[in-house]
Protein backbone atom coordinates (compact mmCIF):
# COMPACT_ATOMS: atom_id res chain seq x y z
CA UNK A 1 -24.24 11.66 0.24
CA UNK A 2 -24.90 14.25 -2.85
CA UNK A 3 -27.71 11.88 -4.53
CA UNK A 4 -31.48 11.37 -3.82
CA UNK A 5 -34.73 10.69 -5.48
CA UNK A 6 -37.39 13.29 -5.27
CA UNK A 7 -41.12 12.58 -4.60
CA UNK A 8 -41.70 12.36 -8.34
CA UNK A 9 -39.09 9.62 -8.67
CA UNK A 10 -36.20 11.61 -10.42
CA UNK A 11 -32.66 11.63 -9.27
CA UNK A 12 -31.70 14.45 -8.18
CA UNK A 13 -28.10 15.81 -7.44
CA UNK A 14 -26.40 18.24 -4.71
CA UNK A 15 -23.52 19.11 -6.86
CA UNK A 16 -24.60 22.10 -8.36
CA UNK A 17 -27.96 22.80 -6.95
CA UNK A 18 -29.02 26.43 -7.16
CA UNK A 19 -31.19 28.21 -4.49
CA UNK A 20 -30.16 25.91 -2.06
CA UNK A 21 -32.90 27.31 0.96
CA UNK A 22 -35.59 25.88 -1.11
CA UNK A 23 -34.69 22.31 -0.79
CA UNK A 24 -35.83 22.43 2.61
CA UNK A 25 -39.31 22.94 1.16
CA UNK A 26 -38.66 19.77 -0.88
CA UNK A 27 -38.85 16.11 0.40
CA UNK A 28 -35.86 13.40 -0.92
CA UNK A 29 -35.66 9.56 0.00
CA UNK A 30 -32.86 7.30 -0.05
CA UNK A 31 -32.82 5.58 -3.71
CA UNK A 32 -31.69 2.01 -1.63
CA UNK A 33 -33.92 1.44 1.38
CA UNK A 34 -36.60 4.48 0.26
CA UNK A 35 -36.63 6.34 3.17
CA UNK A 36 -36.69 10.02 4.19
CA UNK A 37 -33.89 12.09 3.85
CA UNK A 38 -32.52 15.39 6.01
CA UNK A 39 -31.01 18.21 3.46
CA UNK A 40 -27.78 19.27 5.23
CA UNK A 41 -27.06 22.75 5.12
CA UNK A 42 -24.09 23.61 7.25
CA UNK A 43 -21.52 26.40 6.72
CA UNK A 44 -18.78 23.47 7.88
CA UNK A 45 -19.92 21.06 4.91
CA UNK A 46 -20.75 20.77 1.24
CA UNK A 47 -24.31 20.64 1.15
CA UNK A 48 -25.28 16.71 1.14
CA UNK A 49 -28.32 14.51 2.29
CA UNK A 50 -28.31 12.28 5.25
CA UNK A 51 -30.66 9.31 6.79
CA UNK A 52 -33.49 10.98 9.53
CA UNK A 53 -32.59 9.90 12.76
CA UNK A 54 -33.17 6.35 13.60
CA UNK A 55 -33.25 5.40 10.21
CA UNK A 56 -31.47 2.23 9.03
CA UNK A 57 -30.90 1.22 5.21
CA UNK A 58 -29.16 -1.99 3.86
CA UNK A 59 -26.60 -0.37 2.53
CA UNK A 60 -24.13 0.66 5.57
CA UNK A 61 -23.18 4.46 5.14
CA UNK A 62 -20.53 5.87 6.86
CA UNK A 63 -20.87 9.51 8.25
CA UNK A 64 -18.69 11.17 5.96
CA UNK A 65 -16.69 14.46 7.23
CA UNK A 66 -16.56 18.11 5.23
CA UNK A 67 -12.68 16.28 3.79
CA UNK A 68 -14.34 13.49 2.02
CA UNK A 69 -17.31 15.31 0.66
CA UNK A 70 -15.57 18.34 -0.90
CA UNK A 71 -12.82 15.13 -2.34
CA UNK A 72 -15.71 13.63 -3.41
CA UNK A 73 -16.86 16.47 -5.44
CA UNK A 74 -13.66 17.33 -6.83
CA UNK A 75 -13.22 13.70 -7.94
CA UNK A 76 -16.33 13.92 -9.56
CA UNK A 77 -15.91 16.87 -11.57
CA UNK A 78 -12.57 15.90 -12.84
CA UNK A 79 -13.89 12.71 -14.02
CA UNK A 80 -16.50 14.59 -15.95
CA UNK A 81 -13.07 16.26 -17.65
CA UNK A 82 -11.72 13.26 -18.64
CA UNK A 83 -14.54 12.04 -20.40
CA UNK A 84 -15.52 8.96 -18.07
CA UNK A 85 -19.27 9.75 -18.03
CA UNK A 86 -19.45 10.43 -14.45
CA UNK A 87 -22.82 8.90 -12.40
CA UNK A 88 -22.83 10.22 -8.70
CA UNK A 89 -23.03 7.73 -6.02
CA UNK A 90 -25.35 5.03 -8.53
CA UNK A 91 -27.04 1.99 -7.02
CA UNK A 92 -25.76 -0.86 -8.10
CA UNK A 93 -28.64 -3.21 -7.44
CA UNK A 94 -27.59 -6.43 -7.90
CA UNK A 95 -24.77 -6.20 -5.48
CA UNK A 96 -26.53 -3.66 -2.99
CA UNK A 97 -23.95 -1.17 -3.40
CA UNK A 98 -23.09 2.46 -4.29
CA UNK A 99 -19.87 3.58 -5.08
CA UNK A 100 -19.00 6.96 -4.65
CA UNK A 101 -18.32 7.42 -8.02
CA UNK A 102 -18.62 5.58 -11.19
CA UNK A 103 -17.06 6.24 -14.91
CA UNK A 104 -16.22 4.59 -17.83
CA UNK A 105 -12.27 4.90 -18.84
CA UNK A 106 -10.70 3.13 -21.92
CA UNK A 107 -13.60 1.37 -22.25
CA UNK A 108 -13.93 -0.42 -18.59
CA UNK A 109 -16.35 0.90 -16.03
CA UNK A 110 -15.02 1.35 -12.62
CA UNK A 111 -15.75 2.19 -9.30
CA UNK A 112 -13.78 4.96 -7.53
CA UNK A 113 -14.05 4.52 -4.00
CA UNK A 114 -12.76 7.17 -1.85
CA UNK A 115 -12.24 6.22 1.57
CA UNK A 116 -11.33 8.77 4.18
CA UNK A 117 -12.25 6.45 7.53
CA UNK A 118 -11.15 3.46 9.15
CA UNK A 119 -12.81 0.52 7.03
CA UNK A 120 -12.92 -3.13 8.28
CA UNK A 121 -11.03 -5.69 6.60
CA UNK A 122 -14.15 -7.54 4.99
CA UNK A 123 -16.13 -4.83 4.69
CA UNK A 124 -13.53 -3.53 2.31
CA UNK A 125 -12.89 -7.62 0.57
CA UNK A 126 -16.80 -7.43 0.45
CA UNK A 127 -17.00 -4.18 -1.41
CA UNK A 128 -14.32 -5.17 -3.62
CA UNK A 129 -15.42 -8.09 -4.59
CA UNK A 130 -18.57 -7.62 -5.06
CA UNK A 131 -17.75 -4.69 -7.59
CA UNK A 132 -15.72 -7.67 -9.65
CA UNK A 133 -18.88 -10.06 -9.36
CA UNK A 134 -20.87 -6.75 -11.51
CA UNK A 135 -17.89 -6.73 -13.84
CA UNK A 136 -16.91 -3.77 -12.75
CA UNK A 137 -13.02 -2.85 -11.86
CA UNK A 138 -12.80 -1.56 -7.78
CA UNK A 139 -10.37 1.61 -7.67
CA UNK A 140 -9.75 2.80 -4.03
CA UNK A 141 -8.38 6.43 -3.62
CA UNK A 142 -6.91 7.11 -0.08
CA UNK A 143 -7.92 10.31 1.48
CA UNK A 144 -4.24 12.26 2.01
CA UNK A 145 -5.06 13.09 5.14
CA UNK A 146 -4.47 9.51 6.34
CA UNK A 147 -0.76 8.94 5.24
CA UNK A 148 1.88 9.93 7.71
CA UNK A 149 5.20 10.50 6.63
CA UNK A 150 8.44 9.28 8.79
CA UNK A 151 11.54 10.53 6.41
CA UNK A 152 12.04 11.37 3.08
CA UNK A 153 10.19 8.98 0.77
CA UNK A 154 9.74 7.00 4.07
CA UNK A 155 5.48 6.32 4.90
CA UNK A 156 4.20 4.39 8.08
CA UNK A 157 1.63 1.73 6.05
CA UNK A 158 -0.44 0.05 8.07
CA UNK A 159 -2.21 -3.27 7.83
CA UNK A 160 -5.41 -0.37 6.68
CA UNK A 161 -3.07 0.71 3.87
CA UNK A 162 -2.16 -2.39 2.83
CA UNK A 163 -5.72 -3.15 2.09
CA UNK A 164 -5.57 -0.06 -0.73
CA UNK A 165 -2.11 -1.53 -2.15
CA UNK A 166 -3.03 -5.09 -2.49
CA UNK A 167 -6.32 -4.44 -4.07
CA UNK A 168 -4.19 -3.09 -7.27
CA UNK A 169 -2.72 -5.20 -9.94
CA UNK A 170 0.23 -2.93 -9.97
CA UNK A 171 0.33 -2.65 -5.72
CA UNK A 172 0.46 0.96 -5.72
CA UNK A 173 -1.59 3.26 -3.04
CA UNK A 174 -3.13 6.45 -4.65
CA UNK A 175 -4.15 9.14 -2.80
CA UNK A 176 -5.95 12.51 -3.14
CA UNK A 177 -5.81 15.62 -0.52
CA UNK A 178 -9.24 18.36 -1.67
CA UNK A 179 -7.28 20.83 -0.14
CA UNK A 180 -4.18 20.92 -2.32
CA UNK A 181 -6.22 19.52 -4.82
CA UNK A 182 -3.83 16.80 -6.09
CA UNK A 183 -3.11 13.08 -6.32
CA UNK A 184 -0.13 11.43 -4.13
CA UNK A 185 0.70 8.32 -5.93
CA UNK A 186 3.09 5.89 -3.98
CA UNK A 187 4.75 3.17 -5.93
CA UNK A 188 7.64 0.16 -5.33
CA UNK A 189 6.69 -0.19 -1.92
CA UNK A 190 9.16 -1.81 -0.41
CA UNK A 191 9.19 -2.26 3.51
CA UNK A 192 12.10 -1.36 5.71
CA UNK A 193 10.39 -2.24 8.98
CA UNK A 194 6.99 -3.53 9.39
CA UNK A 195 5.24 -0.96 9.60
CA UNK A 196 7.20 1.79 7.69
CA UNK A 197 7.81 1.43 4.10
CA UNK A 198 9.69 2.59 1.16
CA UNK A 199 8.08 4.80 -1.61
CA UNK A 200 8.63 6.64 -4.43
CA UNK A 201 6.45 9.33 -4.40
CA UNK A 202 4.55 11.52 -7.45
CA UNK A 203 2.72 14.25 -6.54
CA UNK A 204 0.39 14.97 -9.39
CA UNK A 205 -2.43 18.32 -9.68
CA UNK A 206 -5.26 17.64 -10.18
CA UNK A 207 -5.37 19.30 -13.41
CA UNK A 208 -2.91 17.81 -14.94
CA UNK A 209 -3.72 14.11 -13.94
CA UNK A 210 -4.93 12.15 -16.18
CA UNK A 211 -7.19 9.44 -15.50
CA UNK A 212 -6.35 6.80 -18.15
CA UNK A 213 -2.41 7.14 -16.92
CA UNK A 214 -3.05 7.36 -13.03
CA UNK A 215 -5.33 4.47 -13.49
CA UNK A 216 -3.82 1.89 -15.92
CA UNK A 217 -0.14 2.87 -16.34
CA UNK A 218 2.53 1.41 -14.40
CA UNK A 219 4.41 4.41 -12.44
CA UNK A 220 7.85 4.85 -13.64
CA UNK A 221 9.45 6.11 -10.57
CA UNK A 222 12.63 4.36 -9.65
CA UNK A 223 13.97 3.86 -6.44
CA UNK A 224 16.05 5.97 -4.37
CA UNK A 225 18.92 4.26 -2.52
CA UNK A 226 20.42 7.21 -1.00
CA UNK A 227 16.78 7.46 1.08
CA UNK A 228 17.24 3.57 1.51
CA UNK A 229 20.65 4.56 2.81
CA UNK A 230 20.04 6.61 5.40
CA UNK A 231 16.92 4.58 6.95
CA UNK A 232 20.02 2.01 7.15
CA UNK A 233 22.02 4.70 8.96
CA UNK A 234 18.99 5.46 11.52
CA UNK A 235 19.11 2.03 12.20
CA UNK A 236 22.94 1.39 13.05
CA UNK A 237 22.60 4.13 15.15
CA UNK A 238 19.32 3.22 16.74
CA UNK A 239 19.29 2.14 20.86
CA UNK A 240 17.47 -0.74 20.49
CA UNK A 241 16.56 -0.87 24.13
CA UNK A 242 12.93 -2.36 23.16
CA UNK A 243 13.02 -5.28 20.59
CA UNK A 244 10.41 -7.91 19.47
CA UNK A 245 10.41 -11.18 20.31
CA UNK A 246 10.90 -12.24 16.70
CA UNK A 247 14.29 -9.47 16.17
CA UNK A 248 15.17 -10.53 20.06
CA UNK A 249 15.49 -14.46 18.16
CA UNK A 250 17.70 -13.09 15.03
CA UNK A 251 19.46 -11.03 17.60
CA UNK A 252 20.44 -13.91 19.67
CA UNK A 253 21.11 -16.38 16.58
CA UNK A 254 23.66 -13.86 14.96
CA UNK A 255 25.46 -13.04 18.17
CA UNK A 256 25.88 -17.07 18.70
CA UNK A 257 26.64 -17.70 15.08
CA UNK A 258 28.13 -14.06 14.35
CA UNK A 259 29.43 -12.88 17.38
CA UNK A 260 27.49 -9.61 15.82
CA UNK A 261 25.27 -7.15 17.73
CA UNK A 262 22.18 -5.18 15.78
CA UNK A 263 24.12 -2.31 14.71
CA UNK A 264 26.86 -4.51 13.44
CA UNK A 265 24.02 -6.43 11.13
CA UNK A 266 25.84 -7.08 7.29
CA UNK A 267 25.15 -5.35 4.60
CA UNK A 268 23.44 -7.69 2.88
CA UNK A 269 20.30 -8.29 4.93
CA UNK A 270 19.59 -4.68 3.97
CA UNK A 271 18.40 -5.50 0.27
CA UNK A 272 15.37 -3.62 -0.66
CA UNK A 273 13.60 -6.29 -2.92
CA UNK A 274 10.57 -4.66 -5.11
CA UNK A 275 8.86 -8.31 -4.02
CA UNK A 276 9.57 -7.88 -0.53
CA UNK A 277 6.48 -6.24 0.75
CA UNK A 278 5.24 -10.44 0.48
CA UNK A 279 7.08 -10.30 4.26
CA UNK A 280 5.46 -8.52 7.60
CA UNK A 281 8.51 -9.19 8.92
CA UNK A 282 11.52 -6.14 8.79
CA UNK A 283 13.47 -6.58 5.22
CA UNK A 284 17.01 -7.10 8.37
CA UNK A 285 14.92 -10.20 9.58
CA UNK A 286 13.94 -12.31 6.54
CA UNK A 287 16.67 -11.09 4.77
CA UNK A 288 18.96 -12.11 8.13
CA UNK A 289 17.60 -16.21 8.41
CA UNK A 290 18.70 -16.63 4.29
CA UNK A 291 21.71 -14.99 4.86
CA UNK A 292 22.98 -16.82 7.77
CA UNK A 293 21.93 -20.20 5.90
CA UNK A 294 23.94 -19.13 2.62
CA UNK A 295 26.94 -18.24 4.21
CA UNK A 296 26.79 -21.38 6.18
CA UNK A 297 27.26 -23.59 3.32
CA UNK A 298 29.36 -20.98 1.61
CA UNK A 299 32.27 -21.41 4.39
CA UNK A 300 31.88 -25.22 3.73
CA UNK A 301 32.49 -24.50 0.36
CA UNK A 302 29.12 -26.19 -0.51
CA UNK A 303 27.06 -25.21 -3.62
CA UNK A 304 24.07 -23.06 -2.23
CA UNK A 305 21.18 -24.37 -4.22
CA UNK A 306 18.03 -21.68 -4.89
CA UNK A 307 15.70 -24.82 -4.16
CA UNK A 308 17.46 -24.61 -0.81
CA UNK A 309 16.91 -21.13 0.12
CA UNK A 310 13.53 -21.25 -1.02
CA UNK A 311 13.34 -24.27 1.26
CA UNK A 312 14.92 -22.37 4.03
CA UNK A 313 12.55 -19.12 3.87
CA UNK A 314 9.27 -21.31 3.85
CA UNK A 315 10.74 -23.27 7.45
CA UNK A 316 11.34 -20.06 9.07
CA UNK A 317 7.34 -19.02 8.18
CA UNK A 318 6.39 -22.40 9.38
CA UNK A 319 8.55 -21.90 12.66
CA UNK A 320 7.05 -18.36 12.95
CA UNK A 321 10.64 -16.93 13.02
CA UNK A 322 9.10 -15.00 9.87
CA UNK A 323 5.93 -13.96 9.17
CA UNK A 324 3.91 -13.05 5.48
CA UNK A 325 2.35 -9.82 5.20
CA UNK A 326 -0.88 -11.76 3.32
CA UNK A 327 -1.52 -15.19 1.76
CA UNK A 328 0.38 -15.73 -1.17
CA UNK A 329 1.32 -18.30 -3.73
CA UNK A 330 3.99 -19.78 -4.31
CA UNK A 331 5.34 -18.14 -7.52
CA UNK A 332 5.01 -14.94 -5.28
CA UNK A 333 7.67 -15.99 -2.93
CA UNK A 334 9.46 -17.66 -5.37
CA UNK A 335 9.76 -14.01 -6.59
CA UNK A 336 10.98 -12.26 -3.88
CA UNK A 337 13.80 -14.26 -2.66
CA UNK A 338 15.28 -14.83 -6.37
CA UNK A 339 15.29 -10.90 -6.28
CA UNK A 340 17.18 -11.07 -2.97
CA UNK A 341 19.43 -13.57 -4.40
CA UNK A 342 20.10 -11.65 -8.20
CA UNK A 343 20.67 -8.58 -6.19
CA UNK A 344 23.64 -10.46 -4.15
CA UNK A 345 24.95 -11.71 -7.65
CA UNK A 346 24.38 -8.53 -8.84
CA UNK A 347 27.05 -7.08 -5.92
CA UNK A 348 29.49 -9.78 -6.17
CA UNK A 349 28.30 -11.64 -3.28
CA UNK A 350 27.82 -14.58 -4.77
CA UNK A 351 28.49 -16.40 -8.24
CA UNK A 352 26.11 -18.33 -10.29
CA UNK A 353 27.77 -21.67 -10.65
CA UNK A 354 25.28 -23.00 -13.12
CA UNK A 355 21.32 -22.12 -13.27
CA UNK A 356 19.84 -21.52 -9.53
CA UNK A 357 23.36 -23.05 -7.88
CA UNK A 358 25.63 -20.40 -6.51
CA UNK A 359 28.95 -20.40 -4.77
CA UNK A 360 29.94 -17.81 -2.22
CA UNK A 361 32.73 -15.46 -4.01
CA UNK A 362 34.44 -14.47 -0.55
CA UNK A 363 33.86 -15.27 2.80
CA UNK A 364 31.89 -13.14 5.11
CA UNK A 365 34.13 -11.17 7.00
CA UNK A 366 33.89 -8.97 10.37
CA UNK A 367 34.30 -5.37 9.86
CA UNK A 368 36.48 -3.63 12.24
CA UNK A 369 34.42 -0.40 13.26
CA UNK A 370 30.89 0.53 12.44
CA UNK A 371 32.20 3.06 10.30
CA UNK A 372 33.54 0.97 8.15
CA UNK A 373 30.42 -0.76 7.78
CA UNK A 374 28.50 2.54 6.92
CA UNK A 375 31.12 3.04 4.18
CA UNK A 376 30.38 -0.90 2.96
CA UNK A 377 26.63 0.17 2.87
CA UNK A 378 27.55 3.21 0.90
CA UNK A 379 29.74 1.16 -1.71
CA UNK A 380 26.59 -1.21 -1.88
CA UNK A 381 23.30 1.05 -2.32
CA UNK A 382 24.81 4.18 -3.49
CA UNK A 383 25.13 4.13 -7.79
């Protein structure tokens, strides 16, 4: 931490702090729990205070590495450039915590929270919510140095990440790396696999960010099918020697219904839906149970009722053939399978008959050679 009080009860702040050998001369306590603090000195970090040994405080603070002081800093001084009013790790009292940092932008007072190390689930829901309970708005920054990158504009999100994007109104996940000094701002997350997810990426300097926009403004990155594309292409040419039990179930179910093997999968269970990331479950495999149940009534020549395929999706969640990424309502999932369903109308897949009813324009057919249904992908997700 950069803040402590000094034995005349001032606050007093690293950041800044000339003739630094002297503050060993000087004594500082913890402004939550009042105990003695160590000055840290170290050629490896930013100068910063830390608990004696042995000493606990009700507040639990994580050991935080030379990355996630110096971000710390830089966060703080670029706040003070955008005219938030900066206060440096405050104690919030009534909620027992302390933000990193905490500013005032267009008139609301947040919390900027820059994590850098593994947090617990309800550590992080407690710290969030108790920021709301103050009035104040929680915004989580990722340290950079925890994203991993698996293809172009392709990210391996964890259930950790999905903490940051869910916390959001806008379900974004911003980041910020101190040593290229800039902000990494991933938005339409949309997962492809579980665990690996869709992104459109803005890389902005620090210098040129602006809080008020990063903060409050929708991104207006759009979404790259040719990148979508070619995560379906690694899949149709994936060995998929080692499957899960719930793709092993789809498998089976669209070989019996299908006669179709994984690489052979249609087209259409491919759909990157902007509502999607509702499903833990790969877009192929949620996508797969509504398409198999749509084209079933389509070669009866039945209507295919939205009520239906709503219907449909919550069964396979109840029968654990799908799974939710997190608790939603209903109006959420509503969401996300009408976008699966426009996007099919949208394609020429199906018709809309009258409102939510739908009739299957053609008939799913086979396709002859995988080829063929790389170019069918192509026709689909390239514009």
């Amino acid at each position: 931490m950069f803040s402590a009080v000094t034995e005349d009860g001032q606050m007093f702040h690293l950041l800044g702090a000339s003739q630094r050998q002297k503050l060993k001369q000087r004594r500082f306590f913890c402004p939550v729990c009042g105990g003695e603090l160590a000055v840290k000195l170290g050629p490896q970090k930013a100068p910063h205070f830390a608990h004696k040994q042995n000493k606990s405080c009700s507040i639990d603070i994580e050991p935080e590495s030379a990355y996630h002081l110096e971000g710390k800093r830089q966060l703080y001084v670029w706040l003070k450039t955008q005219q938030a009013s900066p206060l440096l790790e405050p104690y919030i009292k009534s909620i027992n915590q302390r933000p990193d940092i905490m500013g005032n932008i267009k008139g609301h007072m947040l919390a900027v929270e820059y994590q850098c190390a593994t947090i617990a689930p309800d550590v992080f829901q407690k710290r969030t919510a108790g920021f709301k309970q103050a009035g104040i708005i929680p915004q989580w920054i990722m340290g950079y140095s925890r994203l991993k990158r698996t293809a172009p504009s392709f990210y391996q999100l964890s259930a950790f990440h999905w903490q940051f994007i869910n916390a959001g109104p806008c379900r974004e996940l911003i980041c910020y790396c101190p040593e290229t000094r800039s902000f990494c701002r991933l938005s339409h997350i949309i997962p492809f696999y579980t665990n690996h997810s869709y992104c459109s990426i803005q890389t902005i300097p620090i210098h040129l960010a602006s809080a008020r926009h990063l903060f409050f403004t929708e991104s207006k990155s759009s979404l790259r099918y040719d990148n979508w594309m070619k995560a379906i292409l690694r899949f149709r040419h994936k060995p998929h020697r080692f499957i899960s039990k719930e793709l092993n179930r789809l498998r089976m179910l669209f070989y019996e219904k299908r006669q179709t093997s994984l690489p052979f999968l249609p087209t259409e269970v491919f759909v990157p839906v902007k509502k999607g990331a509702v499903f833990k479950s790969p877009v192929f495999v949620w996508q797969g149970y509504l398409y198999l149940f749509i084209t079933d009534l389509g070669a009866k020549r039945a209507p295919i009722h939205f009520s239906a395929v709503l219907q449909q999706c919550k069964l396979h969640i109840h029968k654990k053939n799908m799974s939710l990424r997190y608790e939603c309502s209903e109006d959420c999932l509503f969401e996300a399978v009408k976008q699966y369903i426009d996007f099919l109308c949208k394609k020429g897949f199906l018709r809309e008959t009258q409102k939510e009813v739908y009739v299957l324009n053609h008939p799913a057919e086979g396709v002859r050679s995988l080829q063929d249904l790389i170019e069918r992908d192509r026709s689909c997700f390239i514009e």
